[in-house]
N, C-alpha and C. Protein backbone atom coordinates (compact mmCIF):
# COMPACT_ATOMS: atom_id res chain seq x y z
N UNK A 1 12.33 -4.78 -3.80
CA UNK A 1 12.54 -3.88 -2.68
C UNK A 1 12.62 -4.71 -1.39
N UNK A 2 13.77 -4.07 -0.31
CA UNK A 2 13.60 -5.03 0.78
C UNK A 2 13.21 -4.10 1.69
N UNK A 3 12.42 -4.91 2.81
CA UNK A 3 11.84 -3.74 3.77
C UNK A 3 11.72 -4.69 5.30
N UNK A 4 12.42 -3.64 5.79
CA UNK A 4 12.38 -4.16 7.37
C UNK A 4 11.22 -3.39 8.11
N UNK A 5 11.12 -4.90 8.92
CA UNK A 5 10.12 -4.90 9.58
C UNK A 5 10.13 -4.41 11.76
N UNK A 6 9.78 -4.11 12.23
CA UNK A 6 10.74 -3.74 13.01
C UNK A 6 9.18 -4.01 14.49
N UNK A 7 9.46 -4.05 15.69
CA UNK A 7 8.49 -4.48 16.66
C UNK A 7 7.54 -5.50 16.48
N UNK A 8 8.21 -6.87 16.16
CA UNK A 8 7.53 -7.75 16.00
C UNK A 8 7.16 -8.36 17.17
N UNK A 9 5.73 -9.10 17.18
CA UNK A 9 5.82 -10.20 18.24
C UNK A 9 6.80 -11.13 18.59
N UNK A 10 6.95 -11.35 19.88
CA UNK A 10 7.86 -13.13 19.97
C UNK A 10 7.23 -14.30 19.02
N UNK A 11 6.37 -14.21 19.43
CA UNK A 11 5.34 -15.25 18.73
C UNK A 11 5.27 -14.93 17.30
N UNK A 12 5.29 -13.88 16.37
CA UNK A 12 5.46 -14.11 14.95
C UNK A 12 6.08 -14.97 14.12
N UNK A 13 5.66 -15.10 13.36
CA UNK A 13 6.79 -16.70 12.62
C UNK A 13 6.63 -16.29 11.08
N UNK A 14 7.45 -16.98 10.66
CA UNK A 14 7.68 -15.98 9.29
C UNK A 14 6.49 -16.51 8.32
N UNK A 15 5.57 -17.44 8.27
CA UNK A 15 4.36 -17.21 7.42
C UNK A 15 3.76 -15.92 7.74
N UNK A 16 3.24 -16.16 9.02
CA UNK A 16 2.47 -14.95 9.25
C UNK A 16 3.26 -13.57 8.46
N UNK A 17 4.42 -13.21 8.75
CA UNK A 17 4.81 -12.09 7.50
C UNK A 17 4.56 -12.44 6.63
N UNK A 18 4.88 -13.47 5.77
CA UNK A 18 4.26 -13.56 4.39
C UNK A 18 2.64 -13.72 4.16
N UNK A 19 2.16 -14.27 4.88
CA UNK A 19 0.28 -13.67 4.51
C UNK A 19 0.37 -12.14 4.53
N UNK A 20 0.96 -11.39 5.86
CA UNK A 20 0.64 -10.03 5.83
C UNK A 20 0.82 -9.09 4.95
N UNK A 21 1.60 -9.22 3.94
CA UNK A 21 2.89 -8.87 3.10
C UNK A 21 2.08 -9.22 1.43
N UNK A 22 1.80 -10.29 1.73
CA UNK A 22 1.16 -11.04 0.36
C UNK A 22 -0.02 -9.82 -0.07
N UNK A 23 -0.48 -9.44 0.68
CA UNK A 23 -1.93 -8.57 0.34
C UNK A 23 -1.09 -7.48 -1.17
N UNK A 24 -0.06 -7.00 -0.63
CA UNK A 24 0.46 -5.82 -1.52
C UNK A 24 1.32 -6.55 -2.76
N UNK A 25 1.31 -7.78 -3.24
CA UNK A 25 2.51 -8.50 -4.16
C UNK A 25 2.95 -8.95 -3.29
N UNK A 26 3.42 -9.79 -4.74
CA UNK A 26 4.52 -11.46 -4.68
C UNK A 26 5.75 -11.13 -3.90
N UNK A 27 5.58 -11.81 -2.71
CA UNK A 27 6.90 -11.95 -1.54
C UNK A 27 7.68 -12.65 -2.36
N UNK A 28 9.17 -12.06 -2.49
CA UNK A 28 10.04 -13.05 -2.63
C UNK A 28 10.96 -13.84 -1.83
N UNK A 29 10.81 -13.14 -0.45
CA UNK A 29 11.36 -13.76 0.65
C UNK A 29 10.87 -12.74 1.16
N UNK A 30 10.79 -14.08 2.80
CA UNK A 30 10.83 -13.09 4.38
C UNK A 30 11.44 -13.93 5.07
N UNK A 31 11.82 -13.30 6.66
CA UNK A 31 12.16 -14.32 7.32
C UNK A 31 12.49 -13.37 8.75
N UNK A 32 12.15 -13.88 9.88
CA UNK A 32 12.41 -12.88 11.32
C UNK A 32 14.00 -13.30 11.63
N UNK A 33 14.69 -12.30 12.26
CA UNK A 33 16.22 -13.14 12.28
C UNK A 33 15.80 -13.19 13.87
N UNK A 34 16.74 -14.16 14.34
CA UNK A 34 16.26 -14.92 15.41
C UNK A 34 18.15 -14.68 16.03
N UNK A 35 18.68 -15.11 17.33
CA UNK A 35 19.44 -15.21 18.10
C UNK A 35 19.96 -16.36 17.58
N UNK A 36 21.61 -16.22 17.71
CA UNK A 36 22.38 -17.10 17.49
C UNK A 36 22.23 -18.64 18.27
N UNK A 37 22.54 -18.23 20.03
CA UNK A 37 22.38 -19.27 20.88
C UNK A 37 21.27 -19.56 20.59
N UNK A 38 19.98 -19.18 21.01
CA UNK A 38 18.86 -19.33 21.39
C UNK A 38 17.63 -19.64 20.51
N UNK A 39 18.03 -19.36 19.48
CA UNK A 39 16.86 -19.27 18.36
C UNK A 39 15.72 -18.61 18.36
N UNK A 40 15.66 -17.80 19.71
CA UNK A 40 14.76 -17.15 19.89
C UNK A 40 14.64 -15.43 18.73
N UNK A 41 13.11 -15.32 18.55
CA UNK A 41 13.03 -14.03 18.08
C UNK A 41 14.12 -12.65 18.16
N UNK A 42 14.55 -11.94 17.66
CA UNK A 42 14.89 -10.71 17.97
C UNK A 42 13.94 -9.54 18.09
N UNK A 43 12.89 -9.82 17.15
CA UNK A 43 11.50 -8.66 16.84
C UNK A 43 11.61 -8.25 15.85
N UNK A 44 12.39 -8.85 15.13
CA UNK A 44 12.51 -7.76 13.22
C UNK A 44 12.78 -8.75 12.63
N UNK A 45 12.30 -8.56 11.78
CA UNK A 45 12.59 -9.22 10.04
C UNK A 45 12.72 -8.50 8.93
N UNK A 46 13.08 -8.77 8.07
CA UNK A 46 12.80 -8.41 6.52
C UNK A 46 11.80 -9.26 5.76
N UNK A 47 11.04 -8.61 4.42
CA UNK A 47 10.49 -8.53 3.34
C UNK A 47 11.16 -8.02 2.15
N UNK A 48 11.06 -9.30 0.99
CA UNK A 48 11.46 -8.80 0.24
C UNK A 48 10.89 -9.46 -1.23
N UNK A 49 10.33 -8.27 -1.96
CA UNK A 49 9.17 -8.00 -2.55
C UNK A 49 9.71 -7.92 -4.16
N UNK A 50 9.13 -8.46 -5.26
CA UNK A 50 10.07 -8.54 -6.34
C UNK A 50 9.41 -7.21 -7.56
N UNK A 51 8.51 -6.61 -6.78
CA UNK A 51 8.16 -4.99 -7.58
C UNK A 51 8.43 -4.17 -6.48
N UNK A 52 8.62 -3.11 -6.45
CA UNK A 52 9.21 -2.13 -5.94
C UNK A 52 7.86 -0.65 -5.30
N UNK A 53 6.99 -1.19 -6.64
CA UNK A 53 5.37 -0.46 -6.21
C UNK A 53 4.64 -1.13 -4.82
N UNK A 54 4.91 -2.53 -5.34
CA UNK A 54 4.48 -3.40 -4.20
C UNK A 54 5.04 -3.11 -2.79
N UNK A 55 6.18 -2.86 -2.62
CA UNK A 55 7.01 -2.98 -1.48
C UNK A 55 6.73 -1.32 -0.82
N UNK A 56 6.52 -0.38 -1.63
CA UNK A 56 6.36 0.90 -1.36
C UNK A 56 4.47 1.07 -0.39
N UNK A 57 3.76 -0.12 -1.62
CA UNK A 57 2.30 0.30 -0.61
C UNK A 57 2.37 -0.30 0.59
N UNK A 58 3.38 -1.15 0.70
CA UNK A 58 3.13 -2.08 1.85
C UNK A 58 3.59 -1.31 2.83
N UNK A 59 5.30 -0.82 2.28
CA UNK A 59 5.36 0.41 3.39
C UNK A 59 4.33 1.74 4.03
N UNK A 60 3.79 2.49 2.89
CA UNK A 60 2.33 3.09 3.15
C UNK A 60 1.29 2.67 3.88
N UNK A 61 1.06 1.13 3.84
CA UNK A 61 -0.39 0.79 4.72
C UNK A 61 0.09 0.30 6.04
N UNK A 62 1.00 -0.41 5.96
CA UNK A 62 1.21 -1.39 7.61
C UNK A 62 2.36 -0.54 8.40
N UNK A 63 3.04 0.96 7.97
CA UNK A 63 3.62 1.13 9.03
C UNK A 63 2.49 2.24 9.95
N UNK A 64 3.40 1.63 11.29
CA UNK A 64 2.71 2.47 12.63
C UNK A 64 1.20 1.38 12.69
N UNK A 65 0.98 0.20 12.09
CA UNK A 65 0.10 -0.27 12.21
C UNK A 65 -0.34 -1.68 13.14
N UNK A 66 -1.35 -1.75 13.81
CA UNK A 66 -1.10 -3.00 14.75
C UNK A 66 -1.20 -4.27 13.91
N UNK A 67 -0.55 -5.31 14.36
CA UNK A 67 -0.14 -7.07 13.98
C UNK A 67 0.25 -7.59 15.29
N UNK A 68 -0.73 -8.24 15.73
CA UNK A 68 -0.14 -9.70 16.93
C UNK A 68 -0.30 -8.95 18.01
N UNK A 69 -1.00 -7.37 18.38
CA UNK A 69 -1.23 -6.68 19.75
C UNK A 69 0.41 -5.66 19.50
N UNK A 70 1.03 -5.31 18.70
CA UNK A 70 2.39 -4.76 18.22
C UNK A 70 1.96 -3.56 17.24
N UNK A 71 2.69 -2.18 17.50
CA UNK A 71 2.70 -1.73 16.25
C UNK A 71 4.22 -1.56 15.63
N UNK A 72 3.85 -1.84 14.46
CA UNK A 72 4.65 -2.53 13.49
C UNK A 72 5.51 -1.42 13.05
N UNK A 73 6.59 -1.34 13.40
CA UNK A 73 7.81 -0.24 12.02
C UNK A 73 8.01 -1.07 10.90
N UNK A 74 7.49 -0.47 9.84
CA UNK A 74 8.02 -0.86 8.65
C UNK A 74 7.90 0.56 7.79
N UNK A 75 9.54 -0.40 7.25
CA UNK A 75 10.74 1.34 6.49
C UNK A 75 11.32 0.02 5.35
N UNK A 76 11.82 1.09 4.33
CA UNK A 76 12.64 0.17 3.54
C UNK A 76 13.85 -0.16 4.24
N UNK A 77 14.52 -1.05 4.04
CA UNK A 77 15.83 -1.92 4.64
C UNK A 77 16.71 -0.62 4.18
N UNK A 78 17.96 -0.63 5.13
CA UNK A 78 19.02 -0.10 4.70
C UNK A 78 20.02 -0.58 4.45
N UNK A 79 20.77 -0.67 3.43
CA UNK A 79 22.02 -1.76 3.66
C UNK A 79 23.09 -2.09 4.85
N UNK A 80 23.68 -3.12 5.35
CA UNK A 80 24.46 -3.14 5.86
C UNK A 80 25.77 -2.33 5.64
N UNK A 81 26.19 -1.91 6.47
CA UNK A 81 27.11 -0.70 6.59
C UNK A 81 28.60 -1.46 6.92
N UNK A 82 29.48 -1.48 6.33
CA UNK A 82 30.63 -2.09 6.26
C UNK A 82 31.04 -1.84 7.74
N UNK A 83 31.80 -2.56 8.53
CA UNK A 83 32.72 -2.37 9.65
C UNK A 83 33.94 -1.63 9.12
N UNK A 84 34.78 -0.76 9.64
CA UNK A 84 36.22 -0.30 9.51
C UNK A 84 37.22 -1.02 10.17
N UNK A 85 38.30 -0.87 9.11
CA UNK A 85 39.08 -2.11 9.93
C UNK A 85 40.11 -1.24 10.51
């Protein structure tokens, strides 16, 4: 299951998602997407969790919940939505 993460700190860095994340099952990836120029944060990342129970409690316990002085949106990911040409 993938699940975005949404009002992150600047300061978050993608361990810290994976300790937070780890409590509910085996992360199989995370990572905050960051600005092209800048490399700076955007405030969201994804999680992505290789049971699907796992990824569901995690959604249950940490959304609307504080991390880093932030409360945290976390929803399952939605897919990217094709552009029209």
């Amino acid at each position: 299951m993938n699940i975005y993460v949404g009002n992150l700190s600047w300061k978050a860095k993608k361990s810290d998602l994976e300790n937070l994340f780890a409590h509910f099952g085996t992360v199989s990836r995370a990572f905050i997407v960051r600005d092209k120029k800048t490399k700076r944060s955007r405030g969201f990342g994804f999680v992505e969790f290789e049971d699907d129970a796992a990824g569901q409690a995690a959604i249950d316990h940490l959304h609307n919940t504080l991390f880093m002085d932030r409360a945290l949106v976390v929803n399952e990911a939605k897919p990217k939505e094709e552009s029209e040409s």
